[in-house]
N, C-alpha and C. Protein backbone atom coordinates (compact mmCIF):
# COMPACT_ATOMS: atom_id res chain seq x y z
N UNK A 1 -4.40 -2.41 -20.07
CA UNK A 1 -5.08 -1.84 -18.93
C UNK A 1 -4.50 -0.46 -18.64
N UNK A 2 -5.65 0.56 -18.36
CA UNK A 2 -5.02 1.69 -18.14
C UNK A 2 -4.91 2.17 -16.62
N UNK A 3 -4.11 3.06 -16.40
CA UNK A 3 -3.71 2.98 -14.18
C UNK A 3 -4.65 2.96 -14.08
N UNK A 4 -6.03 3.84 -14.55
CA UNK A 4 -7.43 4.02 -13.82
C UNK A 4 -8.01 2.85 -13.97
N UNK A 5 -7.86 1.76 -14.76
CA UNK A 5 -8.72 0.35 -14.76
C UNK A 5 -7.92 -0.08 -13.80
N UNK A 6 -6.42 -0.03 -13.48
CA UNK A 6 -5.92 -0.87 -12.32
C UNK A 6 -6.11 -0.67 -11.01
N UNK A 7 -6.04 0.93 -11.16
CA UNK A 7 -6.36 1.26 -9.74
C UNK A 7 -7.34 0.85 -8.90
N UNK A 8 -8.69 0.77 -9.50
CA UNK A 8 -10.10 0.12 -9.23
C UNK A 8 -9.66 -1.31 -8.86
N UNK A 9 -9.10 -2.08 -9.28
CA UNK A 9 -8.84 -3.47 -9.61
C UNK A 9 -7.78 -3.53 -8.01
N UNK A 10 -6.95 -2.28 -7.91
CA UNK A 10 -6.27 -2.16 -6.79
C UNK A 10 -7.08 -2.34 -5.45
N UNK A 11 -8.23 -1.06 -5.35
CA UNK A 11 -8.82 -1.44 -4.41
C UNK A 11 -9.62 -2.88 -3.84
N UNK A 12 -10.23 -2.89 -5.33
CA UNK A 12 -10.92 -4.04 -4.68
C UNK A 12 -10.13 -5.42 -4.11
N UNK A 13 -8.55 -5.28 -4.47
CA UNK A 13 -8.23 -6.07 -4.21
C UNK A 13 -7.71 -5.71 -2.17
N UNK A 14 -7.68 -4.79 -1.76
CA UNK A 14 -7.51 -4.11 -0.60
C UNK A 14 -9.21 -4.07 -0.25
N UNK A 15 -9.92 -4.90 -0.36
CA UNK A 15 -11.09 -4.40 0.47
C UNK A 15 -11.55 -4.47 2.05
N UNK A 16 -10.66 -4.93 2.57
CA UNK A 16 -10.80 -5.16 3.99
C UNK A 16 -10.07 -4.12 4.63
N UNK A 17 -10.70 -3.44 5.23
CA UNK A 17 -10.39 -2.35 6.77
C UNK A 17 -8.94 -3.36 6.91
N UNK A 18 -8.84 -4.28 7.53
CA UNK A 18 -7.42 -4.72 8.41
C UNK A 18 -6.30 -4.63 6.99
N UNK A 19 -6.94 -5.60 5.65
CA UNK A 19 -5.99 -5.00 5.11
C UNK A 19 -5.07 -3.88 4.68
N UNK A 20 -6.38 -2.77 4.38
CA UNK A 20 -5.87 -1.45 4.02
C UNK A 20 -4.93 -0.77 5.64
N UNK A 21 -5.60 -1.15 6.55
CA UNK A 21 -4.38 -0.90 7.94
C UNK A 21 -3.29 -1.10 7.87
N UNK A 22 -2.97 -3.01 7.43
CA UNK A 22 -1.67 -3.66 7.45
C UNK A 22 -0.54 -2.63 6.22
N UNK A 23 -1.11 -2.71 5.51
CA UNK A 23 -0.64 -1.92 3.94
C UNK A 23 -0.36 0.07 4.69
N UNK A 24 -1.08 0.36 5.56
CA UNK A 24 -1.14 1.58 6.27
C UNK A 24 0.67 1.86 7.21
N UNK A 25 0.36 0.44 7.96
CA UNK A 25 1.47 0.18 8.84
C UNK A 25 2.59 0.24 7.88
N UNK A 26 2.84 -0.69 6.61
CA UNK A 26 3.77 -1.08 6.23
C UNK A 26 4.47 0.38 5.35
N UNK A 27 3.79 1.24 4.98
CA UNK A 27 3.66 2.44 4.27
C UNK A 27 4.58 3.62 5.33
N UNK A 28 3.92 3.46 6.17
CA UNK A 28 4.65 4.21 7.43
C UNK A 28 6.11 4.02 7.89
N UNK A 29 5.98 2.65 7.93
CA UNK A 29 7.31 2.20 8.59
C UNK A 29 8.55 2.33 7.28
N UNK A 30 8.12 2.28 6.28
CA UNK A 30 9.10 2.32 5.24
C UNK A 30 8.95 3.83 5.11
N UNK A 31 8.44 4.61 4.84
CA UNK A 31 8.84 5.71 4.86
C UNK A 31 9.82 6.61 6.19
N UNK A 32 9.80 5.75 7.44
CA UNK A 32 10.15 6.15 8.66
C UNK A 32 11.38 5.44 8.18
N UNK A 33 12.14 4.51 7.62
CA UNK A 33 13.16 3.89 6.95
C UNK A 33 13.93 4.66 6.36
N UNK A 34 13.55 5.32 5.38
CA UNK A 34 14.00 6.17 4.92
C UNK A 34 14.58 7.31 5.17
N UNK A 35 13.42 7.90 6.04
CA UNK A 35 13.70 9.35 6.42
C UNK A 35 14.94 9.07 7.60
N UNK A 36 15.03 7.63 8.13
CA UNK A 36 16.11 7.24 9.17
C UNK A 36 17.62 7.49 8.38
N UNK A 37 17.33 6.78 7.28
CA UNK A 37 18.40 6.68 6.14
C UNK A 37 19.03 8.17 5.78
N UNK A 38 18.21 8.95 5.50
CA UNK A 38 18.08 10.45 5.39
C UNK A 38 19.15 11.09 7.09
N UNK A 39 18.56 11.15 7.68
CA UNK A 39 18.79 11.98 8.96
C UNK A 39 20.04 11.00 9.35
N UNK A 40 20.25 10.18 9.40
CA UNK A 40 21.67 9.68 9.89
C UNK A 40 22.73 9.36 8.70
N UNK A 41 22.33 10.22 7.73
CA UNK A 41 23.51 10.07 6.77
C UNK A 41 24.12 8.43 6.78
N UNK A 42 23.18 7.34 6.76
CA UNK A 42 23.46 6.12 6.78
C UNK A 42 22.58 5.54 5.86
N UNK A 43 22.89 4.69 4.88
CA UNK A 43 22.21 4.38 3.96
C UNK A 43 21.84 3.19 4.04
N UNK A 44 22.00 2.25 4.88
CA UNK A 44 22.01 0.83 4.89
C UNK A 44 20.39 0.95 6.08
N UNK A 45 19.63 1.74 6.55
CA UNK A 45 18.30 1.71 6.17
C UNK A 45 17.45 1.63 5.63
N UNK A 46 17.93 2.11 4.40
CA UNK A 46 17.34 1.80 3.26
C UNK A 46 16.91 0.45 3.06
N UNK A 47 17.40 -0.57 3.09
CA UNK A 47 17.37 -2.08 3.38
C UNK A 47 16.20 -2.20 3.72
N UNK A 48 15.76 -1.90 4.79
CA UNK A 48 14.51 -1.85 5.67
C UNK A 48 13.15 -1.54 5.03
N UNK A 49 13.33 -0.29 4.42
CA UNK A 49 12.37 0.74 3.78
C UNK A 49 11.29 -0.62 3.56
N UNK A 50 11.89 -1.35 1.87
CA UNK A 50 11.19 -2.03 1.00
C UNK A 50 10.35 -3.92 1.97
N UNK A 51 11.23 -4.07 2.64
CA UNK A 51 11.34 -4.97 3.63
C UNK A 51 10.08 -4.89 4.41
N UNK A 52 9.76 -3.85 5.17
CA UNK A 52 8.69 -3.59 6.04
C UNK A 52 7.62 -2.94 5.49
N UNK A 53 7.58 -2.22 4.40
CA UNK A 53 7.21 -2.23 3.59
C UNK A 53 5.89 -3.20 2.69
N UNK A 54 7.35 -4.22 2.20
CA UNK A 54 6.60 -5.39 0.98
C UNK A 54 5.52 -6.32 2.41
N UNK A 55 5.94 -6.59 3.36
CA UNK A 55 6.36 -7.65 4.80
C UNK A 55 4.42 -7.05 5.10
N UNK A 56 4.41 -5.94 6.16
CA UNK A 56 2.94 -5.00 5.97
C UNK A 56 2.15 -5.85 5.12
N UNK A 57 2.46 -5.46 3.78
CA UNK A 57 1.10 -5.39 2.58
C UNK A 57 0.92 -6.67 2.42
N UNK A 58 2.48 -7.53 1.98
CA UNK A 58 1.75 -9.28 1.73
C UNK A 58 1.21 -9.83 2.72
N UNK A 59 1.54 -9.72 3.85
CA UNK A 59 0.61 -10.24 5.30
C UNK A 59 -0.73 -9.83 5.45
N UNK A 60 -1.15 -8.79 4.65
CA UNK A 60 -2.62 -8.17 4.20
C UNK A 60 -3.69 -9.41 3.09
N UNK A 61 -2.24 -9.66 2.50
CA UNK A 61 -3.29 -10.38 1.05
C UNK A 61 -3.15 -11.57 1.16
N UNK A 62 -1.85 -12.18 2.01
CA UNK A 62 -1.93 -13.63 2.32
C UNK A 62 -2.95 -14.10 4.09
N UNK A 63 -3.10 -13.16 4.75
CA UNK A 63 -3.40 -13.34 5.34
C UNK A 63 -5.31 -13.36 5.87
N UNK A 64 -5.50 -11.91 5.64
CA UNK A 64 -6.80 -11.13 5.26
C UNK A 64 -7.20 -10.94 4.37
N UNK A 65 -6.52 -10.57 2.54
CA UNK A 65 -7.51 -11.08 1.95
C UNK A 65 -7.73 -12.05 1.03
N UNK A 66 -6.76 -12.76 1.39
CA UNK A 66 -6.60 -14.40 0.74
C UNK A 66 -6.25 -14.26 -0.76
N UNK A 67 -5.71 -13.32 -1.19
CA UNK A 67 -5.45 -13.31 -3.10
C UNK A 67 -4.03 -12.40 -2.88
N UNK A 68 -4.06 -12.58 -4.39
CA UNK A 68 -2.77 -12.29 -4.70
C UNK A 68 -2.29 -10.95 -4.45
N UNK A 69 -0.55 -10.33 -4.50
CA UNK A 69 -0.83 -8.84 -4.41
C UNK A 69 -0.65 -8.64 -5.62
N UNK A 70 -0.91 -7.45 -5.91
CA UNK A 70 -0.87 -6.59 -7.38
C UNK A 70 0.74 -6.35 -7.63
N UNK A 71 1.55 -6.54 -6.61
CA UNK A 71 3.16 -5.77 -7.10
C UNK A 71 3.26 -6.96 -8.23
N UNK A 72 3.05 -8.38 -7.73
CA UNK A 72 3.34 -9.61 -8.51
C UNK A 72 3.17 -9.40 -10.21
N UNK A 73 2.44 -8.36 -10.79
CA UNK A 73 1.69 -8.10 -12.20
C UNK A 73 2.21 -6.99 -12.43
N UNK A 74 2.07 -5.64 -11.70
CA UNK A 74 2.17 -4.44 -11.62
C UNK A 74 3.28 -3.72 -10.95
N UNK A 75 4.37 -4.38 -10.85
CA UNK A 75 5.24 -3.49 -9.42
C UNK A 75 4.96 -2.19 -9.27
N UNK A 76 5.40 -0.73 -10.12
CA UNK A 76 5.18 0.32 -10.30
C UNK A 76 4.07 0.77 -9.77
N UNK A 77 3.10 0.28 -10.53
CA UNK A 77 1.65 0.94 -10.34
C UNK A 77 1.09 0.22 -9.12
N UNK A 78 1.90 -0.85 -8.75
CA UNK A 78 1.28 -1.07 -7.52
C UNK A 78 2.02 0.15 -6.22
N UNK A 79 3.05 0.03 -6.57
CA UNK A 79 3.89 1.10 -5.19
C UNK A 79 3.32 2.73 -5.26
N UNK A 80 2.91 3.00 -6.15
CA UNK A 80 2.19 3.58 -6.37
C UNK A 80 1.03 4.42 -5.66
N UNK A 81 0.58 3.12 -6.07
CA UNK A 81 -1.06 2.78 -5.54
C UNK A 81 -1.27 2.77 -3.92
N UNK A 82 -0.23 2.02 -3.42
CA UNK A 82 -0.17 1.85 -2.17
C UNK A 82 -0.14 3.35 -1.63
N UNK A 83 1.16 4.28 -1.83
CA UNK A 83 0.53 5.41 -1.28
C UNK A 83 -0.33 6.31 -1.14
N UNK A 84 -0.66 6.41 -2.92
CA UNK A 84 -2.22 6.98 -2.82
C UNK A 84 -3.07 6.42 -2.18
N UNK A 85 -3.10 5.14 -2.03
CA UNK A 85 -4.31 4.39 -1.06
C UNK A 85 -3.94 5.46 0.55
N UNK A 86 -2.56 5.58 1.35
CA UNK A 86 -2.18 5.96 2.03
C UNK A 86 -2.56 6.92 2.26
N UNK A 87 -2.35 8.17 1.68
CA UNK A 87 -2.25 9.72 1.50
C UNK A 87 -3.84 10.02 1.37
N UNK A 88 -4.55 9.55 0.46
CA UNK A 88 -6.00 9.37 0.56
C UNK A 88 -6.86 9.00 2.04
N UNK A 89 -6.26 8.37 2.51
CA UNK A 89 -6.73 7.67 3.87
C UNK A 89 -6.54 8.88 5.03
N UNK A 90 -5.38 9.15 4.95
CA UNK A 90 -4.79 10.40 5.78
C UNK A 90 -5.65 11.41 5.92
N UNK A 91 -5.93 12.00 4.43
CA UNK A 91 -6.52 13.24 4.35
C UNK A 91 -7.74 13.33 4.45
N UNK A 92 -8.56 11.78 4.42
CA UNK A 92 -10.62 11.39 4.53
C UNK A 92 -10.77 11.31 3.22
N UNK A 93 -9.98 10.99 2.51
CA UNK A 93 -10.85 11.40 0.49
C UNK A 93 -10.68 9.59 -0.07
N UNK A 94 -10.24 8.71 0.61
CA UNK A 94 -10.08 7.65 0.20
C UNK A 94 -11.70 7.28 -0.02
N UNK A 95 -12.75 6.81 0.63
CA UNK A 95 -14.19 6.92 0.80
C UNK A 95 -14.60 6.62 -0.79
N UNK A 96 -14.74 7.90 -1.41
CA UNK A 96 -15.49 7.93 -2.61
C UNK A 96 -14.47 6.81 -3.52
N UNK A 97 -13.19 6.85 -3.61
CA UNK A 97 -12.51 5.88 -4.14
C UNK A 97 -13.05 4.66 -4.68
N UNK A 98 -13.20 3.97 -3.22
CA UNK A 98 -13.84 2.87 -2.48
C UNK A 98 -14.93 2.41 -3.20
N UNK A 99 -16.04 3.35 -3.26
CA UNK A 99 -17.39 3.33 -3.63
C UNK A 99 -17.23 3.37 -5.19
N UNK A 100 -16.42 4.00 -5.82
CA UNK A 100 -16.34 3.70 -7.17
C UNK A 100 -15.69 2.08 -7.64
N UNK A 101 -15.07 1.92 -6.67
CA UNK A 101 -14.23 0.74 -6.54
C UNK A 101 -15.30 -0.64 -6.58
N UNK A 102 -16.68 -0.52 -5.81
CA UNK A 102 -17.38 -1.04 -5.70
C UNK A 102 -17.15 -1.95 -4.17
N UNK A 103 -16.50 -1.55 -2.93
CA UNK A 103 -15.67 -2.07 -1.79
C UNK A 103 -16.74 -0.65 -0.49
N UNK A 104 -16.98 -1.42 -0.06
CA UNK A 104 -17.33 -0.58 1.25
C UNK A 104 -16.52 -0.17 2.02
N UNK A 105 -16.23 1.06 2.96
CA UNK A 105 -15.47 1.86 3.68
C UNK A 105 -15.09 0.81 4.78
């Protein structure tokens, strides 16, 4: 499988609004982990990062969209994925993604 066959395979597995939120939240807060880790010259935030993080997204797929997550197959290309799903969302360009994805907005 190549990233672009997974990626597709990514979304559709994120097709729910609440999921792609939960996965939104969890994206945020680990990066706010970090940058904590960063600015207080304390590294044991870091801890957190992956934690709130993983915590977010599986509560997405066990909860809302009832299947598996992709890190389980893919770790990489799933962590990945997750931010481009993120950063895409941010900027309005996630949309066409979606629609190639075959997943409504």
């Amino acid at each position: 499988m190549t990233y672009d066959e997974f990626w597709l395979r990514y979304l559709r597995a994120h097709a729910k609004p609440a999921s792609r939120a939960l996965h939104y939240c969890g994206s945020v807060l680990a990066l706010g982990f970090v940058a904590l880790a960063v600015f207080t010259r304390n590294g044991v935030w870091l801890v957190f990062a992956p934690v709130a993080g993983y915590s977010f997204a599986w509560g997405g797929h066990f909860y809302v969209e009832h299947n598996r997550p992709t890190t389980f197959g893919h770790p990489f290309w799933s962590l990945v994925s997750d931010f481009r799903m993120f950063f895409l969302f941010l900027t309005g360009r996630l949309a066409p993604h979606l629609a190639a994805a075959g997943v409504g907005s």
